[in-house]
C-alpha atoms as a PDB file:
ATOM      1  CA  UNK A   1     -26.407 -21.403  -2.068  1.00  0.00           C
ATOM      2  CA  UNK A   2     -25.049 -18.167  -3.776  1.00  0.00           C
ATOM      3  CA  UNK A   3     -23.805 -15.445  -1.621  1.00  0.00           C
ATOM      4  CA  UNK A   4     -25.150 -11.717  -1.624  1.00  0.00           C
ATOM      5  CA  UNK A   5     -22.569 -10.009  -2.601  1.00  0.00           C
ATOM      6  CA  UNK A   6     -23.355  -7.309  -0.734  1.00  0.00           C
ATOM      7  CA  UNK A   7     -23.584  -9.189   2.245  1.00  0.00           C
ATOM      8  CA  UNK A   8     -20.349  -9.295   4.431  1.00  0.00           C
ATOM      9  CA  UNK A   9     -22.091  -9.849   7.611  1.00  0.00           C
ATOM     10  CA  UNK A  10     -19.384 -13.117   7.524  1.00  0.00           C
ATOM     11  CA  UNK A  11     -16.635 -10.903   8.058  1.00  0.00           C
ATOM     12  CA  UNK A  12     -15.143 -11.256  11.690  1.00  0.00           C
ATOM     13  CA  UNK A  13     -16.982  -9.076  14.698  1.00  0.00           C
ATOM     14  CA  UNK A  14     -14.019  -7.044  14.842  1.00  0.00           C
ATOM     15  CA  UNK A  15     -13.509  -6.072  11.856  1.00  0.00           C
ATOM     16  CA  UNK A  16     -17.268  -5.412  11.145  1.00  0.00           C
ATOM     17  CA  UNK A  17     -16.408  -2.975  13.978  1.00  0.00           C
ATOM     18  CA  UNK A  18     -13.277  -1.443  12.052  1.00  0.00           C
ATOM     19  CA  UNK A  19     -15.702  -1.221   9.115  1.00  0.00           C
ATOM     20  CA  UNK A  20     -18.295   0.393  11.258  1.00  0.00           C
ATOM     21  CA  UNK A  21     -15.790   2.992  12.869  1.00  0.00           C
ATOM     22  CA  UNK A  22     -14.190   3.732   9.417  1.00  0.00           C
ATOM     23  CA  UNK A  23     -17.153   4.646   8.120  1.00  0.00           C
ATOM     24  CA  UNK A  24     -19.001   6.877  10.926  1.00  0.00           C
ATOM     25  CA  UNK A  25     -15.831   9.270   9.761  1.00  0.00           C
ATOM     26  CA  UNK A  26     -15.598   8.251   5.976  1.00  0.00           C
ATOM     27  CA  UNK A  27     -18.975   7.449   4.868  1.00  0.00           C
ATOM     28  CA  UNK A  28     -19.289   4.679   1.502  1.00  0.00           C
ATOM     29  CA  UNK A  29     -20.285   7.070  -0.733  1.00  0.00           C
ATOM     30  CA  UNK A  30     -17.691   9.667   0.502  1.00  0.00           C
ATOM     31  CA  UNK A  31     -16.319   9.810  -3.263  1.00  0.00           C
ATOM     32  CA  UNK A  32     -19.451  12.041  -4.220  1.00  0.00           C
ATOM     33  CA  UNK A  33     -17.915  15.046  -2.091  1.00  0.00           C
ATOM     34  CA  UNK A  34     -15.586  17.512  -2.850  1.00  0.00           C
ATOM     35  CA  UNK A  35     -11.995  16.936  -2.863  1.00  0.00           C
ATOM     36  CA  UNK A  36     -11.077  19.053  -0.319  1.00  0.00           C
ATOM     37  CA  UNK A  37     -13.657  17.258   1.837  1.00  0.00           C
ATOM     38  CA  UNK A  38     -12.655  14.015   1.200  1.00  0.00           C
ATOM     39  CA  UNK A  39      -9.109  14.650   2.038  1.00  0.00           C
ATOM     40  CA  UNK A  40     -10.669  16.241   5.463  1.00  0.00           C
ATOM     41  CA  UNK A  41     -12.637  13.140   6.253  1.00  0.00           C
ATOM     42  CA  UNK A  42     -10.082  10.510   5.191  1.00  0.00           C
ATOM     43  CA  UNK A  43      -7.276  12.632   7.903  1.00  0.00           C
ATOM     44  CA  UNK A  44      -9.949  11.969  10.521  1.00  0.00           C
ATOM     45  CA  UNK A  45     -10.642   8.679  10.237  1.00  0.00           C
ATOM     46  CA  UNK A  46      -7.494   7.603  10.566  1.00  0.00           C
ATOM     47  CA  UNK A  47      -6.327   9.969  13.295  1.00  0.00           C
ATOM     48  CA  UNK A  48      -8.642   7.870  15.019  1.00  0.00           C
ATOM     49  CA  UNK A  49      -6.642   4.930  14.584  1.00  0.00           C
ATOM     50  CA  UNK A  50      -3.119   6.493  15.593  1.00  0.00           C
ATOM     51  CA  UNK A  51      -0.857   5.126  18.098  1.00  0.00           C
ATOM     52  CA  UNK A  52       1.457   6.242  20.157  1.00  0.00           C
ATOM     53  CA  UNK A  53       4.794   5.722  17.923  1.00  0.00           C
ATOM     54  CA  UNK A  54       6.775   2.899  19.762  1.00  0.00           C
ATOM     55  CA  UNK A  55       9.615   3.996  23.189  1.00  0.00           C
ATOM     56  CA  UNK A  56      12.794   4.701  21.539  1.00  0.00           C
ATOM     57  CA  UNK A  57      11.827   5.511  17.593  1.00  0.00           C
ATOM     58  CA  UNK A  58      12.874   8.704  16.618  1.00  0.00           C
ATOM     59  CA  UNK A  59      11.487  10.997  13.601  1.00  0.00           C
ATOM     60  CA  UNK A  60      12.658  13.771  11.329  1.00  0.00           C
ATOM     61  CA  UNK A  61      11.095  15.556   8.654  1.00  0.00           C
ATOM     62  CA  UNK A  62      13.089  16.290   6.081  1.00  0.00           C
ATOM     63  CA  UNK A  63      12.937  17.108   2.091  1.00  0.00           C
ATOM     64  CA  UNK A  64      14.579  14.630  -0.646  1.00  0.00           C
ATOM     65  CA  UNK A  65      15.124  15.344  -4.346  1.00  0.00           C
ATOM     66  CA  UNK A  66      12.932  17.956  -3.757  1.00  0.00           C
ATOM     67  CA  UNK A  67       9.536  16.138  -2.170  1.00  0.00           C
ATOM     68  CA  UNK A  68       8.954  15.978   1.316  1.00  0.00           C
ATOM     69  CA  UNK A  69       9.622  12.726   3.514  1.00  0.00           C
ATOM     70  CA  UNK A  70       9.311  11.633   6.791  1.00  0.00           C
ATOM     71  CA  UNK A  71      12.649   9.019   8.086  1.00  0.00           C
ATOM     72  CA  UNK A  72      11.997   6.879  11.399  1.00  0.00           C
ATOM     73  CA  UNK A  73      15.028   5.541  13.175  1.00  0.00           C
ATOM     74  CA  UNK A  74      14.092   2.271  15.345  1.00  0.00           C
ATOM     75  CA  UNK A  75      15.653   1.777  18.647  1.00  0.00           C
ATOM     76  CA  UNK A  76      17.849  -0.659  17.109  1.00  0.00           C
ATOM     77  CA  UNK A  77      17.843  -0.265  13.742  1.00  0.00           C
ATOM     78  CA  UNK A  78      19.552  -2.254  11.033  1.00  0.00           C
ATOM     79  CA  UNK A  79      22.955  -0.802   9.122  1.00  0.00           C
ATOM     80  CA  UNK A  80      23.348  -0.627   6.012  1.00  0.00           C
ATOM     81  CA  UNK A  81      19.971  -0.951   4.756  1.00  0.00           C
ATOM     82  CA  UNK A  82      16.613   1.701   4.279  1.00  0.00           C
ATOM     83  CA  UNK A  83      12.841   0.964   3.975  1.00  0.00           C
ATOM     84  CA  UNK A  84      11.113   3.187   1.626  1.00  0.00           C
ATOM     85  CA  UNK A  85       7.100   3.531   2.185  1.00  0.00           C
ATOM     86  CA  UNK A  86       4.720   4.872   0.114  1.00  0.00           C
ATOM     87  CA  UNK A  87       1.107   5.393   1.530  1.00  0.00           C
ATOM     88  CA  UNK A  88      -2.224   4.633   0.322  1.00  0.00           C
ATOM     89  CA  UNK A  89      -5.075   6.564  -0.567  1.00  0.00           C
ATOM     90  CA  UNK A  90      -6.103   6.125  -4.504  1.00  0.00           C
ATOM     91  CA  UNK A  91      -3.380   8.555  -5.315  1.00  0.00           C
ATOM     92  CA  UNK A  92      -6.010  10.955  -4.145  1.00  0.00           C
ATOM     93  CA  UNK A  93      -5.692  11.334  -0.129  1.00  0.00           C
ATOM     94  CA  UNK A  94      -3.391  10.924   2.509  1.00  0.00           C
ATOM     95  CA  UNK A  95       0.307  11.488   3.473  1.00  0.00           C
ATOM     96  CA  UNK A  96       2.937  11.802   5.979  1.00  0.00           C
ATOM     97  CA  UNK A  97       0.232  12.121   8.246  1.00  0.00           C
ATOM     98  CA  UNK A  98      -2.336   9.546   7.261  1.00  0.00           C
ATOM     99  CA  UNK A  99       0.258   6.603   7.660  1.00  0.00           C
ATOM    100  CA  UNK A 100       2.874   8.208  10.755  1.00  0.00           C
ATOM    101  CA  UNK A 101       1.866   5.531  13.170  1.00  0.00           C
ATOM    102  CA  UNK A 102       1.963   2.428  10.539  1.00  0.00           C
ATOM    103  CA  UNK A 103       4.772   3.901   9.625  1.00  0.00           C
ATOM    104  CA  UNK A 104       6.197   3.868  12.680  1.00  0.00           C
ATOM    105  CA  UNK A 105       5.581   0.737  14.449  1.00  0.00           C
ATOM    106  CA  UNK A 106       6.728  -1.396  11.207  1.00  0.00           C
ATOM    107  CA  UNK A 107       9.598   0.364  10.944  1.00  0.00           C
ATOM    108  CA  UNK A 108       9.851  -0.524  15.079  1.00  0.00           C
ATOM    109  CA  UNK A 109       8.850  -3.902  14.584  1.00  0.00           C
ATOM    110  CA  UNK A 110      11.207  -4.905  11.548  1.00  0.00           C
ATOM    111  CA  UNK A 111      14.284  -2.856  13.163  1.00  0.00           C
ATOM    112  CA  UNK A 112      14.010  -0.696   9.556  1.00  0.00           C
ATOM    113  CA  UNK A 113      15.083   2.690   8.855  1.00  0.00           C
ATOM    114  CA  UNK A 114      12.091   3.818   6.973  1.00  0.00           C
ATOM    115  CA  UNK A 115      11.561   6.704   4.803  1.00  0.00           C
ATOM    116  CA  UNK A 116       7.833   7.980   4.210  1.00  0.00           C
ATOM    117  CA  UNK A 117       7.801   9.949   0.937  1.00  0.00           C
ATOM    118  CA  UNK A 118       4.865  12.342   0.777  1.00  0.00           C
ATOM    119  CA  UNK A 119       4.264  12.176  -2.844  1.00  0.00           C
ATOM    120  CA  UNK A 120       2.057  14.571  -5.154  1.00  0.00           C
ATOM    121  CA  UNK A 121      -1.672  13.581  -5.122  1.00  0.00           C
ATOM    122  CA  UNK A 122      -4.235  13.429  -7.761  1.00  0.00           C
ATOM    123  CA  UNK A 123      -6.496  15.484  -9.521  1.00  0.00           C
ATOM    124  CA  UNK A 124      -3.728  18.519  -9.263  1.00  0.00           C
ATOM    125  CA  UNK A 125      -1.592  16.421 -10.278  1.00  0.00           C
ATOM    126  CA  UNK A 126      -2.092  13.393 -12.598  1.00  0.00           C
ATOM    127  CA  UNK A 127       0.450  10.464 -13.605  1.00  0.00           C
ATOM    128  CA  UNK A 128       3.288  10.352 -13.355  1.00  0.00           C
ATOM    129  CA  UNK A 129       3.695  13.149 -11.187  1.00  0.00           C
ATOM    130  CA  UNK A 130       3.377  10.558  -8.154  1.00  0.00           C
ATOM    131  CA  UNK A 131       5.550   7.663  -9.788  1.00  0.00           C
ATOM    132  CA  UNK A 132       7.858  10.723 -10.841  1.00  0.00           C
ATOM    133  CA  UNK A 133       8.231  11.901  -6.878  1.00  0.00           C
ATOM    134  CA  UNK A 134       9.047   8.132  -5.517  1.00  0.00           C
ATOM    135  CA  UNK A 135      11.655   7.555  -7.982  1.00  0.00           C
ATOM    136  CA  UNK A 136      13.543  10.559  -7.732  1.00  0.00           C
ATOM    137  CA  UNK A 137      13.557   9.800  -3.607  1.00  0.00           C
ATOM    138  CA  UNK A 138      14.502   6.338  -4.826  1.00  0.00           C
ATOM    139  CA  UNK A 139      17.422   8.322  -6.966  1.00  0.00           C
ATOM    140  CA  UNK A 140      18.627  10.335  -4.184  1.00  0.00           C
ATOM    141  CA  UNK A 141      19.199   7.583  -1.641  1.00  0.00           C
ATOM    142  CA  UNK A 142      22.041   5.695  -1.140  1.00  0.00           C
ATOM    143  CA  UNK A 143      22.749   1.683  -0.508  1.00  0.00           C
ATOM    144  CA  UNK A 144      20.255  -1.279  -0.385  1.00  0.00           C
ATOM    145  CA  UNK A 145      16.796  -0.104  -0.198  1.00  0.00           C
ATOM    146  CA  UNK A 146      13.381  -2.040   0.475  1.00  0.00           C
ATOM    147  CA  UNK A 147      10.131  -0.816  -0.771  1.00  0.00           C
ATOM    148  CA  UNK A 148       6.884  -1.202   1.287  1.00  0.00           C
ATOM    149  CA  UNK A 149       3.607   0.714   0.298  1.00  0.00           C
ATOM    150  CA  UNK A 150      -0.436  -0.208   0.702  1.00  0.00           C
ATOM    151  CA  UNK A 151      -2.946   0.129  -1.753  1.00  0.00           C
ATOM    152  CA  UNK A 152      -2.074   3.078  -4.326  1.00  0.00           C
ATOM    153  CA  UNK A 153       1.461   2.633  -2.527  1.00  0.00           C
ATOM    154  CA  UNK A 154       1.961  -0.592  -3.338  1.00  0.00           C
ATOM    155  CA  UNK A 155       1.364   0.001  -6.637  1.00  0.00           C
ATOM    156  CA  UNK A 156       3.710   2.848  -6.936  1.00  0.00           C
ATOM    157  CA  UNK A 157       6.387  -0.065  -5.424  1.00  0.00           C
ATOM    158  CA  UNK A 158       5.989  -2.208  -7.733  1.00  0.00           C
ATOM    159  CA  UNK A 159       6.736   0.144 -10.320  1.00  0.00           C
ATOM    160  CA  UNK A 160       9.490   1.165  -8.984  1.00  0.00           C
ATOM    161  CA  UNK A 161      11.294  -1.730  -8.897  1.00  0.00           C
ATOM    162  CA  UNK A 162       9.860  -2.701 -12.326  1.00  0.00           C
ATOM    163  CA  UNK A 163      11.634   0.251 -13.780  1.00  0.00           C
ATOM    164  CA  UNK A 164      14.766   0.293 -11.257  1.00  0.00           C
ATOM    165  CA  UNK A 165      15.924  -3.415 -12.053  1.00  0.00           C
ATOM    166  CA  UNK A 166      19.016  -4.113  -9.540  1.00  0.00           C
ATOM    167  CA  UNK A 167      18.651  -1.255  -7.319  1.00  0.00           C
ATOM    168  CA  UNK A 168      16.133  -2.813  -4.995  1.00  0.00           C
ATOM    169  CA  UNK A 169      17.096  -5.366  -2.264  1.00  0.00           C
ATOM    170  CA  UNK A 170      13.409  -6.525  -2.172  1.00  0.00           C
ATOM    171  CA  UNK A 171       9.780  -4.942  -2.126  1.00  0.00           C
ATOM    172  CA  UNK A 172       6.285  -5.324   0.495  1.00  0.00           C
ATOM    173  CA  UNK A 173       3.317  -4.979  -1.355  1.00  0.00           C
ATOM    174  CA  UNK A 174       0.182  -5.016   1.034  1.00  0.00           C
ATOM    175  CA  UNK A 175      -3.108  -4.935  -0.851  1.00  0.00           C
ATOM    176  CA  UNK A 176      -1.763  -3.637  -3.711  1.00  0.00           C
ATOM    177  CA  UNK A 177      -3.131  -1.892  -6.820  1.00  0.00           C
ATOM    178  CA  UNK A 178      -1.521  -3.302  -9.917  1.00  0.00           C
ATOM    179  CA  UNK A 179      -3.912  -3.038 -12.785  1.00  0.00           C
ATOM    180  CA  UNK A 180      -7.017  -1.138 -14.146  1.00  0.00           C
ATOM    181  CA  UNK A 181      -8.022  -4.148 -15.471  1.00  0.00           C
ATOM    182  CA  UNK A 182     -11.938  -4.940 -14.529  1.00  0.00           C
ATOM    183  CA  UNK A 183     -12.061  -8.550 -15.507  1.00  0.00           C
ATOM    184  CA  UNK A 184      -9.925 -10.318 -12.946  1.00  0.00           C
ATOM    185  CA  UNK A 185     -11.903 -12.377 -10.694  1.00  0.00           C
ATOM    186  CA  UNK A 186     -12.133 -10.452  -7.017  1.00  0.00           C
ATOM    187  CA  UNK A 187     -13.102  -7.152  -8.872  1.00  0.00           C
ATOM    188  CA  UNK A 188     -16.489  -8.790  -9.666  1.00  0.00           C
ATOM    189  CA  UNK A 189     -16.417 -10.867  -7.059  1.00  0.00           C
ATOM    190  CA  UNK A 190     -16.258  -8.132  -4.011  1.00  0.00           C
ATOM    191  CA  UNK A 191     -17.129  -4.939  -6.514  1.00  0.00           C
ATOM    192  CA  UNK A 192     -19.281  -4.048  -3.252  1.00  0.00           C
ATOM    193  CA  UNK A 193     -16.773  -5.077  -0.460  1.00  0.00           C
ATOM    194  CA  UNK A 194     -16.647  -2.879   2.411  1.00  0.00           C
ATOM    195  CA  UNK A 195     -13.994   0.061   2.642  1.00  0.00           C
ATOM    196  CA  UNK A 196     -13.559  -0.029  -0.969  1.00  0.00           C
ATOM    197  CA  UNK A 197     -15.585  -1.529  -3.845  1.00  0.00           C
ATOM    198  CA  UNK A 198     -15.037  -1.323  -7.456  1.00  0.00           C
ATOM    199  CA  UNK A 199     -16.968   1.828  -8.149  1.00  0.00           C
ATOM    200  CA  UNK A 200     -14.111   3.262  -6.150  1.00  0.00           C
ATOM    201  CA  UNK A 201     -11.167   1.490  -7.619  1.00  0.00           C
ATOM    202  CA  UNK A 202     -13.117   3.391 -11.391  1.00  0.00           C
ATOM    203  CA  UNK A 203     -13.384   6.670  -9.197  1.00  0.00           C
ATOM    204  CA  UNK A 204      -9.670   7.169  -8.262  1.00  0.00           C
ATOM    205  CA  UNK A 205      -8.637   5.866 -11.743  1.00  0.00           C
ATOM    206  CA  UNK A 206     -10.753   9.170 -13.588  1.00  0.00           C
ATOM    207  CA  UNK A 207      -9.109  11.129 -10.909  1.00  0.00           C
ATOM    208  CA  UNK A 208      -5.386   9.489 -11.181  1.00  0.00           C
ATOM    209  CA  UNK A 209      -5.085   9.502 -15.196  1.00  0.00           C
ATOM    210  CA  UNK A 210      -5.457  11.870 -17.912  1.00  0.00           C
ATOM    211  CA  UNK A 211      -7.764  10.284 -19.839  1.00  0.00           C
ATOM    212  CA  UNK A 212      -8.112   6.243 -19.435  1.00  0.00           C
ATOM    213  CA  UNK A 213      -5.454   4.366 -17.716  1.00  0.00           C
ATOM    214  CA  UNK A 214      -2.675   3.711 -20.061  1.00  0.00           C
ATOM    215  CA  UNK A 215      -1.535   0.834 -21.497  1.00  0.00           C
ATOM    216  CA  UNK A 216       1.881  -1.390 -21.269  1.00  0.00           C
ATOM    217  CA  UNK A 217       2.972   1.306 -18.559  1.00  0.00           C
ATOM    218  CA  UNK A 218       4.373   0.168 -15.952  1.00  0.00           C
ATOM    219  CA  UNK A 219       4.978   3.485 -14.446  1.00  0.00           C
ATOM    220  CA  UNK A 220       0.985   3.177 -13.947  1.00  0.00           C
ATOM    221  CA  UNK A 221       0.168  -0.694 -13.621  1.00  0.00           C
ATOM    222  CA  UNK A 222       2.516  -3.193 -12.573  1.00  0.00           C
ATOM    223  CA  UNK A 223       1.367  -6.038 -14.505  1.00  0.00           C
ATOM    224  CA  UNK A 224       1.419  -4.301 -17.797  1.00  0.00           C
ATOM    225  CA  UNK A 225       5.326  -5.588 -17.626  1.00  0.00           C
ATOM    226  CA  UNK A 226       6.473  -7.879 -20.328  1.00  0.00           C
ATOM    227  CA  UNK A 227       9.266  -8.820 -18.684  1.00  0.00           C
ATOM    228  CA  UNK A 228       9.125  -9.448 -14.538  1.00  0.00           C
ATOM    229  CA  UNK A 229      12.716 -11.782 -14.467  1.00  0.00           C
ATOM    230  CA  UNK A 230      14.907  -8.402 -12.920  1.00  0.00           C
ATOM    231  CA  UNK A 231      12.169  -7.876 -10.399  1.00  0.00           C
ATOM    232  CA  UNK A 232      13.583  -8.044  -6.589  1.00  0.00           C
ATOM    233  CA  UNK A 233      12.119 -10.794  -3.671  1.00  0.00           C
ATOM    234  CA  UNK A 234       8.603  -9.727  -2.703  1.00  0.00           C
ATOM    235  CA  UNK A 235       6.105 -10.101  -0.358  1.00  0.00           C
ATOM    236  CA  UNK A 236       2.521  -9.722  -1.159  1.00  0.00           C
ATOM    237  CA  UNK A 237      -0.214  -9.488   1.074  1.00  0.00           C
ATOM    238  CA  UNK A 238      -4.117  -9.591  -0.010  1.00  0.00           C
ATOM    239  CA  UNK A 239      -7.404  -8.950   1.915  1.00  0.00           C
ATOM    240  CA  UNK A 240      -9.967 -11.629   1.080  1.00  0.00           C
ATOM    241  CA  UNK A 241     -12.564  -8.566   1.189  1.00  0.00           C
ATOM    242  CA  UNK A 242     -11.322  -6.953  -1.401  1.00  0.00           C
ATOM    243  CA  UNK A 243     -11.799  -6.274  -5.500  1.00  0.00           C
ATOM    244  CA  UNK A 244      -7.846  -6.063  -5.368  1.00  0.00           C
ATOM    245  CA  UNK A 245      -7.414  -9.533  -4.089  1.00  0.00           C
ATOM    246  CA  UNK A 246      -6.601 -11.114  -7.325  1.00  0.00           C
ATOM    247  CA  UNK A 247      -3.717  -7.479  -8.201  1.00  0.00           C
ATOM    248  CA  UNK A 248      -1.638  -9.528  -5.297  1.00  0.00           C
ATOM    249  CA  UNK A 249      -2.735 -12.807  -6.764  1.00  0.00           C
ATOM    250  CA  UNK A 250      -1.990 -12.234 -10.282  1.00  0.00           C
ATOM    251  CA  UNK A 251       1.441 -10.243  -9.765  1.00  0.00           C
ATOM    252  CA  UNK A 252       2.621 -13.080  -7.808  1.00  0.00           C
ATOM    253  CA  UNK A 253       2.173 -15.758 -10.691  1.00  0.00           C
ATOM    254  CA  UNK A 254       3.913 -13.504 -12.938  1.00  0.00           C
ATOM    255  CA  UNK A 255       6.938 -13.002 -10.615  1.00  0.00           C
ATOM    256  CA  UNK A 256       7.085 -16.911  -9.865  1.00  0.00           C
ATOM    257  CA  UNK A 257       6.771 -18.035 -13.454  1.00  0.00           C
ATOM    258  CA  UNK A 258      10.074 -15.728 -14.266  1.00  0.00           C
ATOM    259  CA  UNK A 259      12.263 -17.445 -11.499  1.00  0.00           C
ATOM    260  CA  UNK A 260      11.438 -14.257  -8.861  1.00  0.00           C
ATOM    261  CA  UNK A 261      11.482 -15.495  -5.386  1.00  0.00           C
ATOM    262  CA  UNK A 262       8.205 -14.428  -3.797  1.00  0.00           C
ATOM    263  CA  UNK A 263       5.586 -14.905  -0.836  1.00  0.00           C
ATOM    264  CA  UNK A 264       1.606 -14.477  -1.658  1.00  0.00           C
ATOM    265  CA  UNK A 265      -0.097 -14.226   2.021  1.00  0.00           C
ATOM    266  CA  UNK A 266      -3.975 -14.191   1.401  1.00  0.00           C
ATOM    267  CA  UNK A 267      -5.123 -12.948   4.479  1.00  0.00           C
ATOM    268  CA  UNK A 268      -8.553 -14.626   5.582  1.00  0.00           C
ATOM    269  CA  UNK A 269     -11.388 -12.413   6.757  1.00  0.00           C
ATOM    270  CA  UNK A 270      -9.767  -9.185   6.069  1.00  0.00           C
ATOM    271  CA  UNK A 271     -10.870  -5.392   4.136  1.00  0.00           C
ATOM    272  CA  UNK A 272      -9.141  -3.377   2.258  1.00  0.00           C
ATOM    273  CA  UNK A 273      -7.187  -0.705   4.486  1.00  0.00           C
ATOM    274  CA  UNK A 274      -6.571  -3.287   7.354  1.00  0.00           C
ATOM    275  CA  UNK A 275      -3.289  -1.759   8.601  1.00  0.00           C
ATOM    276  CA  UNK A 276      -5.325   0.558  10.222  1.00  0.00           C
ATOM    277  CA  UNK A 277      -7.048  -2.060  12.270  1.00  0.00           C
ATOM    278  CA  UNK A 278      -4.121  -3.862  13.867  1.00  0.00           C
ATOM    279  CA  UNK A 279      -4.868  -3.015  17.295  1.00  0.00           C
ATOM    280  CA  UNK A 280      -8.413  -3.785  17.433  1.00  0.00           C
ATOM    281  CA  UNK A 281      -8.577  -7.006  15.203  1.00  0.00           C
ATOM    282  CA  UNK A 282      -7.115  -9.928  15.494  1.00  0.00           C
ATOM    283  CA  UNK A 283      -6.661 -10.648  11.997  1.00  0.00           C
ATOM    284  CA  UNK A 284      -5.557  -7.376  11.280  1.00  0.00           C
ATOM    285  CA  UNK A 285      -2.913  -7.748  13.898  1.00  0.00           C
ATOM    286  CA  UNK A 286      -1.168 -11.326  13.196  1.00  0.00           C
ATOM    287  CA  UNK A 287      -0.777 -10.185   8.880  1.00  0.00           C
ATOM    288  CA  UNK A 288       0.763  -6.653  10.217  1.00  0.00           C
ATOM    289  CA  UNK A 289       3.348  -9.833  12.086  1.00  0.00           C
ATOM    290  CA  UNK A 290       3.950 -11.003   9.406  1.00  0.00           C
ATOM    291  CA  UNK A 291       4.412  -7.822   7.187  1.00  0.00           C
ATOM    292  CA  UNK A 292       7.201  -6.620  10.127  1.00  0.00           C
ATOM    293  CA  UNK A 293       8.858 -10.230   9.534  1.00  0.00           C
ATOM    294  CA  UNK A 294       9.024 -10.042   5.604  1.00  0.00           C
ATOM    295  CA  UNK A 295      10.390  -6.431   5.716  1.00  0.00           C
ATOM    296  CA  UNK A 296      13.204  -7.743   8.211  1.00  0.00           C
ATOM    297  CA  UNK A 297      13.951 -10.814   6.238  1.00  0.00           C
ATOM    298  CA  UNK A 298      14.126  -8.635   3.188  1.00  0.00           C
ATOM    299  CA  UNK A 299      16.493  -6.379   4.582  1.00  0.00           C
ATOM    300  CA  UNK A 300      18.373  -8.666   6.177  1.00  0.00           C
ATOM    301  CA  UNK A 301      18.950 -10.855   3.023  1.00  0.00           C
ATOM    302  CA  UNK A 302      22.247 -10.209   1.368  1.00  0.00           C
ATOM    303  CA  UNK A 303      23.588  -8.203   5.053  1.00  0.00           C
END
């Protein structure tokens, strides 16, 4: 029996519940407002979400190479050794604020001197002015770094490290966005998956580019690399709910075929934007686990 593919009702209670509380703040179709709006709604619905950042973690807000960042000191953090996050949002909303408390607990959790870089958002500014603001924090800091973004964030990660080869100890990539291509098989498969469908992923690439999404750059898309063999470790972690599922899927093949030690976690049951549902879903809450654990064995390799 074929599956309605707009029928999700499968999805675990609790995160039908995340999906349900995401939503009374950031409707579906929330792409058809204004900008300005959009940015206003996404803020609230995940100020909803916030924690209290974890006893002992301290914060400071500071500016590097010119673009403001956010670092978070654990209570016992690691030597030698910085996290570098970049938050999601289709390149369009978000920021320091967005992402503090994910932020903060996995930078808590992994013992991980993070950095948060609050990087230029589209439609004022197109590409590369985002991939342009996460490399020259990249630039600026000093010793062994570890990337870690989500969605638009892990895409700007990966291309990072794709044009830093050697500088980075080893990259996170949690439901990332590697491609504009619409033929892989989760973009038809979940094109009307809850918290983002592929309507959206089309949206925030009209908004993101200059015209369409361009080719063999992978300053924009990951996977238009030719080459992955002087990519670092990675981690990637997918949602099953989601038309990015086969980004993570895809990337990983690549990186394995070229000799590239990496980790593919498909996470069973789980949206788009799950990070934000770690403390109300179970799911949500055991991949977030084992995101802190591959950003501490990451960091820790080579130490």
């Amino acid at each position: 029996m074929t599956r309605d593919p707009r029928d999700y009702s499968w999805l675990p209670a609790d995160i039908r519940a995340f999906v349900t509380r995401t939503e009374a703040d950031y409707p579906p179709d929330a792409a058809s407002f204004t900008i300005a709006r959009q940015r206003a709604l996404y803020d609230a619905s995940c100020a909803q979400f916030d924690t209290p950042h974890p006893p002992g973690l301290r914060t400071e807000d500071l500016t590097i190479a010119g673009v403001r960042c956010r670092r978070y000191v654990p209570s016992a953090p690691k030597q030698g050794v910085t996290g570098v996050y970049f938050h999601g949002g289709g390149f369009l909303v978000g920021g320091l604020h967005s992402h503090d408390s994910i932020v903060a607990d996995l930078a808590e959790a992994a013992g991980l001197t993070m950095i948060a870089v609050d990087y230029r958002l589209a439609p004022e500014y197109r590409h590369p002015a985002h991939y342009d603001d996460c490399i020259a924090v990249v630039d600026a800091l000093d010793g062994p770094l570890v990337l870690a973004g989500d969605s638009a964030g892990g895409s700007l990660a990966a291309s990072v490290s794709a044009t830093r080869p050697g500088r980075i100890r080893g990259q996170v990539l949690i439901y990332p966005g590697l491609t504009s291509d619409p033929t892989l098989p989760s973009v038809t498969r979940h094109a009307h998956a809850p918290m983002l469908t592929a309507a959206d992923c089309d949206y925030y690439h009209a908004m993101r580019f200059d015209g369409p999404p361009p080719r063999g750059d992978v300053t924009a898309e990951a996977l238009a690399a030719e080459d992955f063999t002087d990519l670092p470790p990675t981690a990637i972690f997918t949602a099953e709910a989601d038309p990015l599922a086969s980004h993570g899927v895809e990337y990983a093949a690549r990186l394995a075929e070229a000799g590239v030690p990496v980790e593919l976690t498909e996470e069973p049951g789980l949206v788009h934007g799950y990070l934000r549902a770690r403390t109300m879903a179970a799911g949500a809450q055991a991949s977030f686990v084992r995101i802190a654990r591959a950003l501490d064995a990451l960091a820790r390799d080579g130490q």
